[in-house]
Structures are given as C-alpha cells and as structure tokens.
C-alpha atoms as a PDB file:
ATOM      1  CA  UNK A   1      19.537  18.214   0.514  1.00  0.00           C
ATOM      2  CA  UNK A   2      17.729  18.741   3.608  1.00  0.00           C
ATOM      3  CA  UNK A   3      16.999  16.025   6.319  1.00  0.00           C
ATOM      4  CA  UNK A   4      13.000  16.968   6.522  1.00  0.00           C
ATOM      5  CA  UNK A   5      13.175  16.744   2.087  1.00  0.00           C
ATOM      6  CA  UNK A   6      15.118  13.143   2.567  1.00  0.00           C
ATOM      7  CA  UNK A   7      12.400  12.130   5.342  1.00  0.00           C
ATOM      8  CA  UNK A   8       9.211  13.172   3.055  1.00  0.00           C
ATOM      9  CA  UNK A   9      11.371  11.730   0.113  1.00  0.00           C
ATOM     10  CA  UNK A  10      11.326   8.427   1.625  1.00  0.00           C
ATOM     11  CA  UNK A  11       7.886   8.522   3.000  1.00  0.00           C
ATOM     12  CA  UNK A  12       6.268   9.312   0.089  1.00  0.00           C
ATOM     13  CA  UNK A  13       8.641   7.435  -3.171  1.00  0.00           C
ATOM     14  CA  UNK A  14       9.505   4.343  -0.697  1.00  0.00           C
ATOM     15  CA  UNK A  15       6.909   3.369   1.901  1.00  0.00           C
ATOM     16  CA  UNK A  16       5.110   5.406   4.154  1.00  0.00           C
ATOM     17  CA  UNK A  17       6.989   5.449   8.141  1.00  0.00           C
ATOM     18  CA  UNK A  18      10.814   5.124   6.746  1.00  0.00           C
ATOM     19  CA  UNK A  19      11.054   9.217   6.784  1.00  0.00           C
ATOM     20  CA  UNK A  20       9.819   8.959  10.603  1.00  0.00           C
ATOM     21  CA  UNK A  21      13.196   6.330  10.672  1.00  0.00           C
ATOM     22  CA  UNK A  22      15.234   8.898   9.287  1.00  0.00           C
ATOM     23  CA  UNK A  23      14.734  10.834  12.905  1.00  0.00           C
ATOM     24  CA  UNK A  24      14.499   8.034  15.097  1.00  0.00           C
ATOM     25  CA  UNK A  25      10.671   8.313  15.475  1.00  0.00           C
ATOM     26  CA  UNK A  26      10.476   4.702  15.924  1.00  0.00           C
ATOM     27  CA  UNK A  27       6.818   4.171  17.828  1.00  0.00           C
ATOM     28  CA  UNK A  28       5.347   6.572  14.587  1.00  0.00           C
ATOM     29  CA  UNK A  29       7.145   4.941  12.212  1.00  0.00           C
ATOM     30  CA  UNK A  30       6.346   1.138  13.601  1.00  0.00           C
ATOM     31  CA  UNK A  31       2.115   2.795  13.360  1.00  0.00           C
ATOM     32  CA  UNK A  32       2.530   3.982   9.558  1.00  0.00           C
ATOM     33  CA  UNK A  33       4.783   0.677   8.457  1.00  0.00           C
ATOM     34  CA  UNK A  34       2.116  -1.490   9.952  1.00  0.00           C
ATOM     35  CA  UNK A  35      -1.164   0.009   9.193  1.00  0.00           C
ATOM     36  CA  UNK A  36      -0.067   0.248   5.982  1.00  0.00           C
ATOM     37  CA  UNK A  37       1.447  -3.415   5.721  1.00  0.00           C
ATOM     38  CA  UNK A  38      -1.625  -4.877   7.369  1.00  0.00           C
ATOM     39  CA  UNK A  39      -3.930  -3.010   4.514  1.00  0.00           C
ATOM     40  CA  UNK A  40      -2.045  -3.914   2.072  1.00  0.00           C
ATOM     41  CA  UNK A  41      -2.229  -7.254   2.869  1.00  0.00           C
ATOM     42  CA  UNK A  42      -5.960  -7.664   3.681  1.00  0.00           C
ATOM     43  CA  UNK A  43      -6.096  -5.613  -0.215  1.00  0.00           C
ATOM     44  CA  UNK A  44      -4.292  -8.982  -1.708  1.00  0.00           C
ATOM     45  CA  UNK A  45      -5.939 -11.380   0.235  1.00  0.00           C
ATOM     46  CA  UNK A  46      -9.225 -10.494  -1.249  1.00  0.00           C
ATOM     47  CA  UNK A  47      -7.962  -9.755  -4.680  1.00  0.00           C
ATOM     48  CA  UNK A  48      -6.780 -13.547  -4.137  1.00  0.00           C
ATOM     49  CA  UNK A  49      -9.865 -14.754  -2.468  1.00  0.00           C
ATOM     50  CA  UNK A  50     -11.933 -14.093  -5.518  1.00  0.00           C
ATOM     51  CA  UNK A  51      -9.575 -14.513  -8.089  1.00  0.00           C
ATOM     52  CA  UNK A  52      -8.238 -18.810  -6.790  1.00  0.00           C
ATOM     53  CA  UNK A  53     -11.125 -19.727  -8.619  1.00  0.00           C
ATOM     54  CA  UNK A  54      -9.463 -19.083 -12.080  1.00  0.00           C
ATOM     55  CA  UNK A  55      -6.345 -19.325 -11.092  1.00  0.00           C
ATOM     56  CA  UNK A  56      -7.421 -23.163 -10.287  1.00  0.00           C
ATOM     57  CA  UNK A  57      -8.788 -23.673 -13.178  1.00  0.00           C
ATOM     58  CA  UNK A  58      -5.279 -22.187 -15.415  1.00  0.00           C
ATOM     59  CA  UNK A  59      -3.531 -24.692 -13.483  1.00  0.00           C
ATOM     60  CA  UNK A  60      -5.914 -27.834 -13.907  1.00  0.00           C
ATOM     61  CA  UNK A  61      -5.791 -27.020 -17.578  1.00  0.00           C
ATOM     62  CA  UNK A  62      -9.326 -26.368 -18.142  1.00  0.00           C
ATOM     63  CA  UNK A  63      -8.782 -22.474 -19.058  1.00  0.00           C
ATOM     64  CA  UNK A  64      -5.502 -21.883 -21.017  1.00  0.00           C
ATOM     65  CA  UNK A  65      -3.002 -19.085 -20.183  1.00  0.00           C
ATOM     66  CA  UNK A  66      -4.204 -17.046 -22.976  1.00  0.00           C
ATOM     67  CA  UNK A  67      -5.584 -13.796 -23.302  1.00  0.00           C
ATOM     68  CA  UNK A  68      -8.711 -15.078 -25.259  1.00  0.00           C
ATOM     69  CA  UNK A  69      -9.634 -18.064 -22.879  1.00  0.00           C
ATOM     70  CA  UNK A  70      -8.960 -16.130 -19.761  1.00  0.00           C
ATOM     71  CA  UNK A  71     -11.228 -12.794 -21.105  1.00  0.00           C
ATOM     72  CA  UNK A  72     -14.071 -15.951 -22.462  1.00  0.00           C
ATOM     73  CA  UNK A  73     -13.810 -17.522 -18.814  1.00  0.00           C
ATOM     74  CA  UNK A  74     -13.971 -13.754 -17.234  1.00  0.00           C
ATOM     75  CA  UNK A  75     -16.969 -12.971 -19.268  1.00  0.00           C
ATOM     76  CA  UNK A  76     -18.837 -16.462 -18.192  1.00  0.00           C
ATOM     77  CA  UNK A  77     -17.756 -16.133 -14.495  1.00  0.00           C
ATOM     78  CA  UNK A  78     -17.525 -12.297 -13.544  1.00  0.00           C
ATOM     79  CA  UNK A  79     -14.777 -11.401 -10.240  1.00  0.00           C
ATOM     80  CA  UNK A  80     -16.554  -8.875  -8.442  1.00  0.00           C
ATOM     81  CA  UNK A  81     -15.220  -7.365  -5.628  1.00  0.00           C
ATOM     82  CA  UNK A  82     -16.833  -6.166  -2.473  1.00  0.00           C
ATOM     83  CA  UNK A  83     -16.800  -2.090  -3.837  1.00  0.00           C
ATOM     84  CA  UNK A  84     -16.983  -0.851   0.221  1.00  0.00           C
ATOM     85  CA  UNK A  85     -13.996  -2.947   1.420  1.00  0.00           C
ATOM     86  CA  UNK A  86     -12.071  -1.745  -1.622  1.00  0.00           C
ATOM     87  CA  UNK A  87     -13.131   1.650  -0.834  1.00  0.00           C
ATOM     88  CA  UNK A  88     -12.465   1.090   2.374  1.00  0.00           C
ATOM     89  CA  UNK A  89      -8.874   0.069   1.896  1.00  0.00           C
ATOM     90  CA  UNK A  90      -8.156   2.286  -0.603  1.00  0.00           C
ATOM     91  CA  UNK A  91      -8.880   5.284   1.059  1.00  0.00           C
ATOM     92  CA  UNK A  92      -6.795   3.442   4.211  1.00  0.00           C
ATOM     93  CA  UNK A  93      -3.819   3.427   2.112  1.00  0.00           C
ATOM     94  CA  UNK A  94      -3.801   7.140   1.025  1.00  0.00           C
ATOM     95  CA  UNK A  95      -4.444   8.637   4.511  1.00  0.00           C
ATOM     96  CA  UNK A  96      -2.065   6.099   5.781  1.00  0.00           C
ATOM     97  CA  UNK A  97       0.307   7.237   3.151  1.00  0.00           C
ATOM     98  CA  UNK A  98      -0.384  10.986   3.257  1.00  0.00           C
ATOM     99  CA  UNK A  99      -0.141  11.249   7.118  1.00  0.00           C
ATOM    100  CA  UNK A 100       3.365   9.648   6.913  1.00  0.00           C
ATOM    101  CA  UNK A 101       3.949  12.195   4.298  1.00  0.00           C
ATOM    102  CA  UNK A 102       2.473  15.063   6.707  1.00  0.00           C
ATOM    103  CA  UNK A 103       4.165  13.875   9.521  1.00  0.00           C
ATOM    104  CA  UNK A 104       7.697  13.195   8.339  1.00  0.00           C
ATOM    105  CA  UNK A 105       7.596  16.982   6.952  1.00  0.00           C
ATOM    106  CA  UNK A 106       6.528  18.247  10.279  1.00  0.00           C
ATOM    107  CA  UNK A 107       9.347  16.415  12.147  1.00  0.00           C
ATOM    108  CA  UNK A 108      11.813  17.251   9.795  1.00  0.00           C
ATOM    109  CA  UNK A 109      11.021  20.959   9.276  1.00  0.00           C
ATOM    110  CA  UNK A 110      11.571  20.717  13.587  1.00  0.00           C
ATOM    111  CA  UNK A 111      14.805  18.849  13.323  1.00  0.00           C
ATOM    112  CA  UNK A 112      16.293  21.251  10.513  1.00  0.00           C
ATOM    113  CA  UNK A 113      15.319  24.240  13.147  1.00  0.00           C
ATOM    114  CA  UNK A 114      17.178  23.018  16.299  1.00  0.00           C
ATOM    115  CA  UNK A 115      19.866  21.831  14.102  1.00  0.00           C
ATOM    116  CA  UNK A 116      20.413  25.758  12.375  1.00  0.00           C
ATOM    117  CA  UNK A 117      20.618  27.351  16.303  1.00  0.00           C
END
C-alpha cells in the first residue's frame, strides 16, 4: 500500500492530522488535531450544558433510569439546542475533517513522486 493511501487512510478512518504525521508535517498536523479537538469539545460541552439538568435529576432519584420516565420528563422539559452553534460546529468538523483528508492526499501523492525518481 502506498504512503499517500496510508496518510488519507488515517486521516479520514482515525482522526483528521495523523496522515499529515505519517510525513512529518507536524505544524499541519498540530492545526487539524486541534481545531478539530477544540470543536469537538465545545460540541460536548453544550450537549452537556443542556442536558445536567436531567442528568441531575436521574441521579437525585426524581426521574428513574428508564426509557418511559426519561421520554415523560423529555416531553415535560424539552433540550433544545442552539440550531446555529450546532450548525456551526458541525460544518467545523467536516471541513476540518475533509481538509485533513485533502491535504494528507496532496502531500502524499508528492512524497510517493520524489520517492519513485
């Protein structure tokens, strides 16, 4: 198998920046790993942010850890999340994720050529 197919391989089925590792592509690879990390961790910190409220109440015992009570609690107290930061991150992720794709490719398919002269 081919160094650029292991680099795209890696950015795309692992997380997005290890292919740019593969070649040593450090400063690239430290922008994809940590535009992606910081994403997805301002993604869970709002799912979290709106869902502690039940989560509180699970573990004071006033909803039970049921399907039913949690759906009846859901349906009383809807968890709506802001739909433009979700966006927002969402389509941060993929471009984030896609680029790392892109990019690995386009280092690799370079690498593969000096390497064949």
């Amino acid at each position: 198998m081919k160094t650029s197919t292991k680099a795209v391989l890696l950015s795309a089925l692992v997380y997005p920046g290890i292919g740019q590792l593969v070649y040593h592509a450090y400063r690239r690879a430290m922008l994809f790993i940590l535009i992606f990390s910081v994403t997805v961790y301002w993604y869970l910190k709002e799912v979290m942010t709106q869902y502690q409220p039940l989560i509180d109440k699970v573990k004071s015992g006033e909803v039970a850890l049921n399907s039913q009570a949690l759906s009846a609690e859901m349906s009383k107290n809807p968890i709506i999340l802001d739909p433009v930061l979700v966006n927002t991150l969402t389509y941060t992720l993929l471009i984030c994720w896609l680029l790392a794709i892109v990019d690995a490719y386009r280092i690799g398919i370079k690498k593969d050529a000096r390497a064949s002269f």
